[in-house]
C-alpha atoms as a PDB file:
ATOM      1  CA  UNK A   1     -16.185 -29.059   0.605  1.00  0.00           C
ATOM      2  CA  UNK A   2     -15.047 -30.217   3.975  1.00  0.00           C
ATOM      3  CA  UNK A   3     -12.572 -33.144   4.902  1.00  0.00           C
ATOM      4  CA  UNK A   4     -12.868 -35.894   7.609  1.00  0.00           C
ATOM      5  CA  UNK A   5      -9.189 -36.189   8.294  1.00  0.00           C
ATOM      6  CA  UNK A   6      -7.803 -39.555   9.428  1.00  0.00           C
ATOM      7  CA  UNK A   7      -4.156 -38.816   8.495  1.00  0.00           C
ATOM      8  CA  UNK A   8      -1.293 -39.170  11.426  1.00  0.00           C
ATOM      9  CA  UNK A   9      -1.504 -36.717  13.795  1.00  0.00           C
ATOM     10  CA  UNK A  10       2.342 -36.028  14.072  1.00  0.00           C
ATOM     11  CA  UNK A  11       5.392 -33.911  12.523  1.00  0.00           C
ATOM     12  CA  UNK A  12       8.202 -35.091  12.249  1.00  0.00           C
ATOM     13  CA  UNK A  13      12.198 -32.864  13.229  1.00  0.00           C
ATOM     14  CA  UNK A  14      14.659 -34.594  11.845  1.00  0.00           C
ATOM     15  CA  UNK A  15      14.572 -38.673  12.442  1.00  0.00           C
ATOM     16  CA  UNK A  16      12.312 -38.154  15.770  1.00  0.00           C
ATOM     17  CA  UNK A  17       8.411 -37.920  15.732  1.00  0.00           C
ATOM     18  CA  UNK A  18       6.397 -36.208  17.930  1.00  0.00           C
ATOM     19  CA  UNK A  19       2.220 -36.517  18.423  1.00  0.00           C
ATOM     20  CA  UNK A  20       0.512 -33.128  17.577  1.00  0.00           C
ATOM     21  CA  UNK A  21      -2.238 -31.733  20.559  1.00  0.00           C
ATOM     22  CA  UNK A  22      -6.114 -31.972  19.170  1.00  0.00           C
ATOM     23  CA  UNK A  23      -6.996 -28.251  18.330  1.00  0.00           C
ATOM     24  CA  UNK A  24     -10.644 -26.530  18.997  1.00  0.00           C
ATOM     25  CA  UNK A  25     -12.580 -24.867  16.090  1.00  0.00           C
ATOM     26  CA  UNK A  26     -11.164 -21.898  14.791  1.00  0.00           C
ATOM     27  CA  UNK A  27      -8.887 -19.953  11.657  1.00  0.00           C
ATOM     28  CA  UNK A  28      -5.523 -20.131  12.980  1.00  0.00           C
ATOM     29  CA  UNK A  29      -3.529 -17.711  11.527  1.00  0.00           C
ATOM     30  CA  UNK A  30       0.311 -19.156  11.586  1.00  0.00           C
ATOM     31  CA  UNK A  31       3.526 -17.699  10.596  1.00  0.00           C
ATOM     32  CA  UNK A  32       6.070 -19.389   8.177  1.00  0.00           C
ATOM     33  CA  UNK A  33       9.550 -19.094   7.230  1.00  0.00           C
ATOM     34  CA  UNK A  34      10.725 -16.487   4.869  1.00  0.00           C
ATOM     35  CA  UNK A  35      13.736 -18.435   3.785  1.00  0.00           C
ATOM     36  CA  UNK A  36      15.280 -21.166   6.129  1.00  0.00           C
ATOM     37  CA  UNK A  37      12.754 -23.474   6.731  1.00  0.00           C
ATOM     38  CA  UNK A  38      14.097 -23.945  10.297  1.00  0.00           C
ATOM     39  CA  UNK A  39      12.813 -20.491  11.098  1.00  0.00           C
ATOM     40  CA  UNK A  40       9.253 -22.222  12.297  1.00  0.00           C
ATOM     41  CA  UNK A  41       8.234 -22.246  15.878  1.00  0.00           C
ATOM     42  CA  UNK A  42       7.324 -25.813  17.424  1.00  0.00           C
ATOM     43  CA  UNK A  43       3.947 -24.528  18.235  1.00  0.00           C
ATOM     44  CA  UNK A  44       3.193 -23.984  14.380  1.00  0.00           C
ATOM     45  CA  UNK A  45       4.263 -27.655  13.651  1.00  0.00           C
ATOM     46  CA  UNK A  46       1.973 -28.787  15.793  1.00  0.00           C
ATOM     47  CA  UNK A  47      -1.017 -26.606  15.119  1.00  0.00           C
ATOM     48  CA  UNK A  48      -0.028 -27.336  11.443  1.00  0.00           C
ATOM     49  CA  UNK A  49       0.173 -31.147  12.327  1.00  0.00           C
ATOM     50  CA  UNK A  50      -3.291 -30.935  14.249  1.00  0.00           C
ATOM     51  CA  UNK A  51      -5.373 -29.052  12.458  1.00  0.00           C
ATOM     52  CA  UNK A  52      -7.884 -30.679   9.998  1.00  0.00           C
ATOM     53  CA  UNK A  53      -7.185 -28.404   7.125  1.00  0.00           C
ATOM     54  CA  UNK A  54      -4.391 -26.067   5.753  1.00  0.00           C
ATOM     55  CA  UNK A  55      -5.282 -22.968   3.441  1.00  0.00           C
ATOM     56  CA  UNK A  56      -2.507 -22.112   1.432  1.00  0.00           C
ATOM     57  CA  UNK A  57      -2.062 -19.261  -0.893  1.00  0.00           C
ATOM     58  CA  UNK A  58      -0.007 -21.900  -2.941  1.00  0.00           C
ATOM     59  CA  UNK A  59      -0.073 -25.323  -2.328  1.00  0.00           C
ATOM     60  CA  UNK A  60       3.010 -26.240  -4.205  1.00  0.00           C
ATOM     61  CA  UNK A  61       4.871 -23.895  -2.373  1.00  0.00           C
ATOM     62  CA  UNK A  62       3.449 -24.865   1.140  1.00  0.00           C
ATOM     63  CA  UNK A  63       4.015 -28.423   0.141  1.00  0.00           C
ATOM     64  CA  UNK A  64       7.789 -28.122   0.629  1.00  0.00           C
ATOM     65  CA  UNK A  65       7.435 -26.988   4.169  1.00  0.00           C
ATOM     66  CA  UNK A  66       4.913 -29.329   4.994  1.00  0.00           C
ATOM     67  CA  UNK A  67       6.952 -32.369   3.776  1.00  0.00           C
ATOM     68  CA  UNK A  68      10.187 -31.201   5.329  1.00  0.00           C
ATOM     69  CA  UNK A  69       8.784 -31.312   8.583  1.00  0.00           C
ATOM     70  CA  UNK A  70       6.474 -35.083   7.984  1.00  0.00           C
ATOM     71  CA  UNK A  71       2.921 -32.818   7.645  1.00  0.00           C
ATOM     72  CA  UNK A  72       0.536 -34.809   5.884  1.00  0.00           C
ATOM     73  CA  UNK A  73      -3.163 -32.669   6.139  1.00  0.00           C
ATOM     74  CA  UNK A  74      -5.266 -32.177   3.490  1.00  0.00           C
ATOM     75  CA  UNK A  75      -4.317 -28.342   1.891  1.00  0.00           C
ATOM     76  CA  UNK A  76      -6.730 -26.378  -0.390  1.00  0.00           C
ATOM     77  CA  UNK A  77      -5.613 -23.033  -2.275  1.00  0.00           C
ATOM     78  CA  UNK A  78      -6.587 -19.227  -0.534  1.00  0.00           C
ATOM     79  CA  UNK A  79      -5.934 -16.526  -2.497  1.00  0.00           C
ATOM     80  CA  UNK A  80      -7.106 -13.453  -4.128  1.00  0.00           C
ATOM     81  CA  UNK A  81      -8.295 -15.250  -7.072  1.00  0.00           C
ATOM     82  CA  UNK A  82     -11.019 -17.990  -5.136  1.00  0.00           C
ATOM     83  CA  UNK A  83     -11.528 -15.897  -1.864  1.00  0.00           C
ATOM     84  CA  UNK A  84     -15.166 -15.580  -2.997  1.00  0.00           C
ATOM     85  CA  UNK A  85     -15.913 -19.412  -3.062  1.00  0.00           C
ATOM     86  CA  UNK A  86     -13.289 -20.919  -1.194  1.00  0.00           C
ATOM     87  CA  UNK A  87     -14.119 -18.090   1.749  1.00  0.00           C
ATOM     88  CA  UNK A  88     -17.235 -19.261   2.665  1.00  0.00           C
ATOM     89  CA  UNK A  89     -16.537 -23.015   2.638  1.00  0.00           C
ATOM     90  CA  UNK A  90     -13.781 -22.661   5.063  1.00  0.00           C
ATOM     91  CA  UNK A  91     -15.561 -20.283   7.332  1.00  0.00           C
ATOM     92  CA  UNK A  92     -18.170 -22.972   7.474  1.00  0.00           C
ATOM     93  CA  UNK A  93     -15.980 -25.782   8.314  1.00  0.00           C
ATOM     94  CA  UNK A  94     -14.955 -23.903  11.620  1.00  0.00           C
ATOM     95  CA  UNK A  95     -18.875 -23.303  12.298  1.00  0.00           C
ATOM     96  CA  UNK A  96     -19.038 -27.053  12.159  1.00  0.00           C
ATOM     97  CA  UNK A  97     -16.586 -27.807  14.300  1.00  0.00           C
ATOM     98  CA  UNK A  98     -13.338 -27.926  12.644  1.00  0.00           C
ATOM     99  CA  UNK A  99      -9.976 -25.959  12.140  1.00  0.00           C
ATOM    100  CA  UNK A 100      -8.219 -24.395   9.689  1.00  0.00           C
ATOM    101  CA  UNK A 101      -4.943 -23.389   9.539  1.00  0.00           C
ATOM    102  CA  UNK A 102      -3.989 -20.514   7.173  1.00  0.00           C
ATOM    103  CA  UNK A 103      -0.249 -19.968   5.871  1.00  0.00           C
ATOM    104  CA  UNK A 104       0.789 -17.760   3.170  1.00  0.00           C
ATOM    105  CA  UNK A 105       3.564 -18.313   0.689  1.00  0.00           C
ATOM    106  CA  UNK A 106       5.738 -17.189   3.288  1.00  0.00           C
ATOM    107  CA  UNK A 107       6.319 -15.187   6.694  1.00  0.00           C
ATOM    108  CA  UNK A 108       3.819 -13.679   8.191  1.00  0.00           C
ATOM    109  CA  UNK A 109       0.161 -14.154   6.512  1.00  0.00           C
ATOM    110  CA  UNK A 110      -2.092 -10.547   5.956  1.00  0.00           C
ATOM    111  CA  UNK A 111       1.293  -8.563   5.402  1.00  0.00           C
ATOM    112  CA  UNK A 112       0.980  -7.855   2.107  1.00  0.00           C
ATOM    113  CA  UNK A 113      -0.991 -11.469   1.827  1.00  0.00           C
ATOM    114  CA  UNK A 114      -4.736 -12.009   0.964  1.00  0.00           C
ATOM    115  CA  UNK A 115      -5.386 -13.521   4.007  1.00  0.00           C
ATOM    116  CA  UNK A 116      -6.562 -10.350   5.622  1.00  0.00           C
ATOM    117  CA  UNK A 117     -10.314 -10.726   3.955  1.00  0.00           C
ATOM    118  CA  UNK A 118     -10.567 -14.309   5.084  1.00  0.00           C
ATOM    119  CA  UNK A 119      -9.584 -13.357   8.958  1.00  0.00           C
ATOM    120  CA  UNK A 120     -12.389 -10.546   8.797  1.00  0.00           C
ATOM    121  CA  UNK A 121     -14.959 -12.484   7.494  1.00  0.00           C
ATOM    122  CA  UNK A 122     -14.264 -14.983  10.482  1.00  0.00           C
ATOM    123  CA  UNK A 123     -13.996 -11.837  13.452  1.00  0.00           C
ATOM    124  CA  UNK A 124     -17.860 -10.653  11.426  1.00  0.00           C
ATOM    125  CA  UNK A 125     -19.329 -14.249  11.854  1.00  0.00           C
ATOM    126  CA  UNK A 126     -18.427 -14.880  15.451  1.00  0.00           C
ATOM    127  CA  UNK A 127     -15.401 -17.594  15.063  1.00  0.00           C
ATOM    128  CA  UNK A 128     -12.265 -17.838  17.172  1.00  0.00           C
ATOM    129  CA  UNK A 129      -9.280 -16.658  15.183  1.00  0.00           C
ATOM    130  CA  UNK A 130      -5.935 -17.159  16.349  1.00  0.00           C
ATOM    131  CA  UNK A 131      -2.130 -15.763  15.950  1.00  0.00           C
ATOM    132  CA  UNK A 132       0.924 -17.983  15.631  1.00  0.00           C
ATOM    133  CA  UNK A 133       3.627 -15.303  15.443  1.00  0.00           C
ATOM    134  CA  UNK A 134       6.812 -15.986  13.576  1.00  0.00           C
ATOM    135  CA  UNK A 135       9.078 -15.016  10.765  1.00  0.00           C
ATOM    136  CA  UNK A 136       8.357 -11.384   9.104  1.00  0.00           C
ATOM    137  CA  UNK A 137      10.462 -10.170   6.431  1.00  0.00           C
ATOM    138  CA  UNK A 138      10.623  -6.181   7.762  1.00  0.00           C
ATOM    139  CA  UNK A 139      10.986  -7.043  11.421  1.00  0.00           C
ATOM    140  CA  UNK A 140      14.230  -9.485  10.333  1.00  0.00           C
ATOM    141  CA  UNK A 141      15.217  -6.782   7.667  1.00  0.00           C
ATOM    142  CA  UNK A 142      15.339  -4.246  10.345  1.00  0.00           C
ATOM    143  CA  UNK A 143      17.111  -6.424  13.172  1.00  0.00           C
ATOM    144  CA  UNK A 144      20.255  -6.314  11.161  1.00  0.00           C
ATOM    145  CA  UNK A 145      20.020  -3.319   9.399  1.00  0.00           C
ATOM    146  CA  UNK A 146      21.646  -0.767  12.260  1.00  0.00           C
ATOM    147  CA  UNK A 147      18.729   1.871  11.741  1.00  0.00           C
ATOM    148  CA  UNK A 148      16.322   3.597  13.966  1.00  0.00           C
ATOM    149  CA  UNK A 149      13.659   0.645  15.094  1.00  0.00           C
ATOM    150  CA  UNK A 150      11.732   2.741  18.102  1.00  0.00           C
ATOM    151  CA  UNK A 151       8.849   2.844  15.896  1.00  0.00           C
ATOM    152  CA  UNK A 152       8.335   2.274  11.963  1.00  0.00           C
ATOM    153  CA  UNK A 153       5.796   2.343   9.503  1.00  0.00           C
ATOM    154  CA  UNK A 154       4.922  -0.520   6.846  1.00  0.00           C
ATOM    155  CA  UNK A 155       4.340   0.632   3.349  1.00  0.00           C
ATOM    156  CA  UNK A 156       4.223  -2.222   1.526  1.00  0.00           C
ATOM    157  CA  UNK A 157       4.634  -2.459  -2.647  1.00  0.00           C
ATOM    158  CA  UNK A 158       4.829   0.681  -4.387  1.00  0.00           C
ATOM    159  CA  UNK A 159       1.875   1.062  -7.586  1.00  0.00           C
ATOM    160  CA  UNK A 160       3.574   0.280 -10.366  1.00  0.00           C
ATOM    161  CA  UNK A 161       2.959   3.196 -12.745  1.00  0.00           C
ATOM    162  CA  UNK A 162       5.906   6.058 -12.507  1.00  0.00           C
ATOM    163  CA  UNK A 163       3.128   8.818 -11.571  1.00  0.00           C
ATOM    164  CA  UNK A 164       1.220   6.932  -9.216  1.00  0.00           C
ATOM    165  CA  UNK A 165       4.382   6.146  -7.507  1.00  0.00           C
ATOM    166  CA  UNK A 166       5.282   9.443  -6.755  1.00  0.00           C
ATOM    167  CA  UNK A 167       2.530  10.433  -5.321  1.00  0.00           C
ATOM    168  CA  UNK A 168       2.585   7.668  -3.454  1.00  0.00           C
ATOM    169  CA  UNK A 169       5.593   7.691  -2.140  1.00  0.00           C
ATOM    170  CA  UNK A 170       5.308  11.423  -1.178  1.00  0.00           C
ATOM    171  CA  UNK A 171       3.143  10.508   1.892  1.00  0.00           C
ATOM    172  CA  UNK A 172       6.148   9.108   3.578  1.00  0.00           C
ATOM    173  CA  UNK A 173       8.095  11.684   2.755  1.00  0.00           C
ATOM    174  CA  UNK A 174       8.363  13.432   6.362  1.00  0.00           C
ATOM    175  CA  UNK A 175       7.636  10.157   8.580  1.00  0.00           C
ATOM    176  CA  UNK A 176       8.823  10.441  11.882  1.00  0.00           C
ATOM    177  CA  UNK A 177       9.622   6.434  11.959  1.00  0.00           C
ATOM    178  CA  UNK A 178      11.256   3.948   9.353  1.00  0.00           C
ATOM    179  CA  UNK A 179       9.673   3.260   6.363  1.00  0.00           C
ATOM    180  CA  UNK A 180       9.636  -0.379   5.265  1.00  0.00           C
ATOM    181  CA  UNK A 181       8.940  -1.138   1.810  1.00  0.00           C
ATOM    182  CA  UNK A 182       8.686  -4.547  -0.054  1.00  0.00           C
ATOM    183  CA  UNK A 183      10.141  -4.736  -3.967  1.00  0.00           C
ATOM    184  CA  UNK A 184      10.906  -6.896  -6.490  1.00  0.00           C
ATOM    185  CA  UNK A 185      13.902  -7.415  -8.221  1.00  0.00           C
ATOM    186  CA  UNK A 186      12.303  -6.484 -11.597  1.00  0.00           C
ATOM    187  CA  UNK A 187      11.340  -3.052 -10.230  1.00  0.00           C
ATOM    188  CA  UNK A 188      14.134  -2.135  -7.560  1.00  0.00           C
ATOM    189  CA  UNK A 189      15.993   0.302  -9.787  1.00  0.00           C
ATOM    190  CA  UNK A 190      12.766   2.015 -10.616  1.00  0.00           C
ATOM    191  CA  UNK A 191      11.958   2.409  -7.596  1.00  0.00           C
ATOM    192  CA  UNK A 192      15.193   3.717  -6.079  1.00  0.00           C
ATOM    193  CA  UNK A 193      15.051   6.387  -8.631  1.00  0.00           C
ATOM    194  CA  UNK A 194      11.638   7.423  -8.113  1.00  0.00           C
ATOM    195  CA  UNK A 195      12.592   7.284  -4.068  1.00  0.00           C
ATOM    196  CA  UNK A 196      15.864   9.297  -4.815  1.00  0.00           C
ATOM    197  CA  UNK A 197      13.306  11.965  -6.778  1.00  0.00           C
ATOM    198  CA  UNK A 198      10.918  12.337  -3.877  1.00  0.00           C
ATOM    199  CA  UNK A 199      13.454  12.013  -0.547  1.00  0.00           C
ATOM    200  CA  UNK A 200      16.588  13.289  -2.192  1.00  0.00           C
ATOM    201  CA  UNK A 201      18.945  11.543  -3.470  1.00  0.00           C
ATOM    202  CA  UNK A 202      21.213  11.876  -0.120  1.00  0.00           C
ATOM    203  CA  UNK A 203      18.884  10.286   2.101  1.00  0.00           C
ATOM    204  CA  UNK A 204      19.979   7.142   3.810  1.00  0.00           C
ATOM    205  CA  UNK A 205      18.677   3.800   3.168  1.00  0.00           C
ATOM    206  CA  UNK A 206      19.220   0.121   4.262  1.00  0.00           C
ATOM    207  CA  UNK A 207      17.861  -2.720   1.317  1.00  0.00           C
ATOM    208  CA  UNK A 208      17.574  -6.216   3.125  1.00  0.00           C
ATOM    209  CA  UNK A 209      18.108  -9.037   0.435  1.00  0.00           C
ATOM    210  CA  UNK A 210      17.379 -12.828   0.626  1.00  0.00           C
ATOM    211  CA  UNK A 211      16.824 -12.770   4.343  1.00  0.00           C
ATOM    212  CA  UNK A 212      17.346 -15.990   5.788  1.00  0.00           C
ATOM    213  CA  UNK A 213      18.954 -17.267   2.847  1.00  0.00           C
ATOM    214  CA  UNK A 214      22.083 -18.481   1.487  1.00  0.00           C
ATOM    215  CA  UNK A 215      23.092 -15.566  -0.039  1.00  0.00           C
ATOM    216  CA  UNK A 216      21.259 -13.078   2.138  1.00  0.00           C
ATOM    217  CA  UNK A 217      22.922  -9.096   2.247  1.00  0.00           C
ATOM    218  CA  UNK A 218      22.325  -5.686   3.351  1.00  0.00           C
ATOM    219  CA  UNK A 219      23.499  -2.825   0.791  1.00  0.00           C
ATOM    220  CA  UNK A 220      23.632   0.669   2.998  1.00  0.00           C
ATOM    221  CA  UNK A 221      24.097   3.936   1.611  1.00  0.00           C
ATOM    222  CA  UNK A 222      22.171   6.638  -0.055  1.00  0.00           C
ATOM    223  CA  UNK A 223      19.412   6.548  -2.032  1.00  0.00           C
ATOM    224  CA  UNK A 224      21.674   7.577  -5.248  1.00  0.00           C
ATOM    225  CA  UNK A 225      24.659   5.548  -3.978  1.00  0.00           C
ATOM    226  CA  UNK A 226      22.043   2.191  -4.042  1.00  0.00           C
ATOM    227  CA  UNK A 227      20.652   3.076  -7.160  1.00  0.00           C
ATOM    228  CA  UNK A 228      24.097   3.318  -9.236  1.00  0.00           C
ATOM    229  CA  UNK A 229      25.064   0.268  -7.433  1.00  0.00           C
ATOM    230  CA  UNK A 230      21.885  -1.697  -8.241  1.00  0.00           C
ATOM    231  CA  UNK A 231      21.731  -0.690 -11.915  1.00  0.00           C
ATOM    232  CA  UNK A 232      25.319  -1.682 -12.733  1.00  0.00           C
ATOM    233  CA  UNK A 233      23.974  -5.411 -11.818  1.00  0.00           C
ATOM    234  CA  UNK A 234      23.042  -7.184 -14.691  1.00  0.00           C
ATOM    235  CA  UNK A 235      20.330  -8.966 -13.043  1.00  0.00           C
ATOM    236  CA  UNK A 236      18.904  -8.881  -9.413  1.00  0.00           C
ATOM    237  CA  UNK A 237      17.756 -12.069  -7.526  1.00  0.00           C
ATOM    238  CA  UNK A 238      15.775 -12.424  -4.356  1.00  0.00           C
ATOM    239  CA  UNK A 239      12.427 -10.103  -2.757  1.00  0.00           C
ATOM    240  CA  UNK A 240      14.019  -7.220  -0.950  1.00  0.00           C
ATOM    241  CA  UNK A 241      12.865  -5.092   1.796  1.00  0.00           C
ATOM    242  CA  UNK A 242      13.698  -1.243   1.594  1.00  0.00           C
ATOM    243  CA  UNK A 243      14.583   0.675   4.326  1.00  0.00           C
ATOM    244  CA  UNK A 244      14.004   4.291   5.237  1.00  0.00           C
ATOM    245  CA  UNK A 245      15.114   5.618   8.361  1.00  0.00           C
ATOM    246  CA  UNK A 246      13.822   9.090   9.311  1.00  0.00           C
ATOM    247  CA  UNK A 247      15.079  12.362   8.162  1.00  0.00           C
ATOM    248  CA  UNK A 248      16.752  14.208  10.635  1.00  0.00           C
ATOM    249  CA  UNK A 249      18.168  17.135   8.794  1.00  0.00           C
ATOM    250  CA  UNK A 250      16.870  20.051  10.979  1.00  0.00           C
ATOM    251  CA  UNK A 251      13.895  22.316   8.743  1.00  0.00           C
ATOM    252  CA  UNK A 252      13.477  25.788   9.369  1.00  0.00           C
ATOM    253  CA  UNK A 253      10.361  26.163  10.954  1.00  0.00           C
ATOM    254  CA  UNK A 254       9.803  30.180  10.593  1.00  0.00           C
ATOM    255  CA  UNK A 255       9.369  29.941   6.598  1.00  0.00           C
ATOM    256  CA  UNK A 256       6.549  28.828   4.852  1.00  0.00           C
ATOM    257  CA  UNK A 257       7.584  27.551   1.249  1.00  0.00           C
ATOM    258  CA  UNK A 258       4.372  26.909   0.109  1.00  0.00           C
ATOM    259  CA  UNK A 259       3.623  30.615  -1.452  1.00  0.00           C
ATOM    260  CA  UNK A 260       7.342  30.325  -3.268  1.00  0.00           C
ATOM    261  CA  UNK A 261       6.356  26.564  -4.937  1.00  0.00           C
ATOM    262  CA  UNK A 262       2.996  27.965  -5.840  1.00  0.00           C
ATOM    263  CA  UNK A 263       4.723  31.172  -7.664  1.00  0.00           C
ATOM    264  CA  UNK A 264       7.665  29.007  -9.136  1.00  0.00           C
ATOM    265  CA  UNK A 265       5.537  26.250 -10.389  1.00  0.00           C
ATOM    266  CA  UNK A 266       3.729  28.743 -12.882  1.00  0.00           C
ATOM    267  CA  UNK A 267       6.716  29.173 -14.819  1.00  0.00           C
ATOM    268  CA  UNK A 268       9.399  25.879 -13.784  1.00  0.00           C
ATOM    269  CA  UNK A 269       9.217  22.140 -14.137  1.00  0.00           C
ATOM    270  CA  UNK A 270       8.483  20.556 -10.688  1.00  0.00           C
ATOM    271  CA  UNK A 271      12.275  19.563 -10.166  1.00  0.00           C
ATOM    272  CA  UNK A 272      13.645  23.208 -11.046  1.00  0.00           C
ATOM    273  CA  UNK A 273      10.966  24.758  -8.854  1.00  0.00           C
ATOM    274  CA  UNK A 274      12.066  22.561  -5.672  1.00  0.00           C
ATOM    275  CA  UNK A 275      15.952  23.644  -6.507  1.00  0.00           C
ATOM    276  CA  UNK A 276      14.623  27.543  -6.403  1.00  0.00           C
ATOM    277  CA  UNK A 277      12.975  27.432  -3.685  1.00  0.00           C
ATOM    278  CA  UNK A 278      15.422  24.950  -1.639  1.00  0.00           C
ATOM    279  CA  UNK A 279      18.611  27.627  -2.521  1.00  0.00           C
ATOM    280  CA  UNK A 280      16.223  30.219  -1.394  1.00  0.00           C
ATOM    281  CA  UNK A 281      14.991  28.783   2.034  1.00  0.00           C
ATOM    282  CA  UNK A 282      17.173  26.560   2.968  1.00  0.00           C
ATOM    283  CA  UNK A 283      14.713  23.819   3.215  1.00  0.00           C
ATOM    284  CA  UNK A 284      15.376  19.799   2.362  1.00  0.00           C
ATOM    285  CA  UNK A 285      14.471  19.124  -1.223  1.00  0.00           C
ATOM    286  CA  UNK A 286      12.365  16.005  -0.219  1.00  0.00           C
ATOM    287  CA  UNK A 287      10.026  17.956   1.445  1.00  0.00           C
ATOM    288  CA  UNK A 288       9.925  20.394  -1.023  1.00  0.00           C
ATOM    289  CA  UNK A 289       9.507  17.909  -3.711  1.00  0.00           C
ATOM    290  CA  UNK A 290       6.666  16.178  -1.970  1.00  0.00           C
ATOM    291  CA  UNK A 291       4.720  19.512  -1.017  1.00  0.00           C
ATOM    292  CA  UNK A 292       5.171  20.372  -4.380  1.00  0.00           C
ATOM    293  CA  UNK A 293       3.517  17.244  -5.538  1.00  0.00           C
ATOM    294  CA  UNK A 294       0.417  17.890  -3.118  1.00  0.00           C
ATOM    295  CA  UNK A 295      -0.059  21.466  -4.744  1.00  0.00           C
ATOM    296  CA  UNK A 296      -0.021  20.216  -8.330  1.00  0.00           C
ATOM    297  CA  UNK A 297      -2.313  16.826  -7.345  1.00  0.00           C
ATOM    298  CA  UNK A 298      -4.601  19.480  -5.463  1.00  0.00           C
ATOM    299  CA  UNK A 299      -4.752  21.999  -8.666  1.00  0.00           C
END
């Protein structure tokens, strides 16, 4: 499949029009808006407006930006679902000479987004590949949220089984940089408890809702302060971004726990064994908790 594109090459802002540059072969990778749809950079409408075709991970949802700004290119769906069809085809468009933009749903495509298989494929055959930077939901979450930003780590969506989440989530347990997870509403007070089980339930934590939108807020507090508040709500709109600055609580660095978890473990439930050992060394519960967790997942 491959289109010969005749359509106007313009955008539109507003009532004035503007003529979009003719753009060399290549995947162009662009950045949308996570809520506003005037959080778009002028050199993504016109790479959007230039380009011969636009792979969306939805085209319904694309569609609305598109028409807002007067974008009338031909759009075909990307996402996990085709990638092993629809992959190819595109990848051979920009051998032939053409471009592709590709756009996910919103923000920021390959972050937490399909597109990452599509953008390897074209870096292993040899094709130009391109970054429009924009809008990214953690990056705007953590502008606002008044946490520790030298460095951070990107987590992404938690598994969705209780078990698997725990161990999951016990990797992050003693990261030295905020933690940024994505959630959905359906799952947010399952996963504050689970978070509150593994980091403590006094840890601090910033969740980002609705950025860019109407009704966009940040909810501070700790981990067991956001969950009460959370499951009082009878239902929760919006994606959300999670927050988890570092923990700073100074650890004694002349004991080594693990011996004392080992021992208590024979005879105590994981949670009573971390509460032993934490009165006994003096040690945050998190990190107990989550070396814990390693012991019993290692036998």
């Amino acid at each position: 499949m491959f289109f010969e594109c005749s359509m106007p090459v313009s955008y539109t802002i507003g009532s004035h029009i503007f003529e979009a540059p003719t753009l060399s072969a290549g995947l162009y990778v662009v950045a949308t808006p996570i809520g506003n749809l005037r959080d778009i950079t002028l050199r993504a409408l016109e790479t959007l407006a230039g380009c011969d075709v636009i792979a969306c991970e939805d085209t319904r949802s694309s569609g609305v930006l598109l028409s807002r700004y007067g974008i009338d290119k031909p759009k075909v769906s990307y996402n996990e679902h085709n990638a092993d069809t629809r992959g190819p085809d595109l990848l051979r468009q920009i051998s032939e000479g053409r471009s592709v933009c590709l756009i996910s749903d919103a923000g920021t495509p390959l972050i937490s987004d399909p597109g990452q298989r599509l953008v390897q494929e074209a870096v292993d055959a040899g094709l130009a590949v391109v970054p429009l930077p924009g809008a990214s939901a953690p990056l705007a979450a953590m502008m606002a949220a008044g946490i520790e930003t030298d460095g951070f780590l990107f987590a992404g969506f938690s598994p969705t089984k209780a078990k698997a989440r725990l161990d999951w989530l016990y990797r992050y347990g003693q990261a030295q940089q905020t933690v940024a997870f994505f959630e959905s509403p359906q799952r947010l007070v399952a996963s504050l408890s689970a978070m509150a089980e593994t980091f403590g339930p006094t840890r601090q934590a910033v969740i980002a809702r609705e950025l860019t939108k109407l009704h966009e807020t940040f909810h501070r507090g700790s981990l067991i302060e956001l969950l009460e508040e959370f499951s009082t709500l009878e239902r929760v709109r919006g994606e959300l971004v999670i927050l988890l600055p570092p923990d700073k609580t100074e650890q004694t660095q002349d004991i080594d726990p693990e011996p004392l978890l080992r021992e208590a473990l024979v005879t105590m439930r994981t949670k009573d064994a971390v509460n032993s050992v934490a009165a006994l060394t003096g040690l945050p519960k998190q990190a107990l908790y989550a070396k814990a967790l390693k012991l019993q997942n290692d036998g």
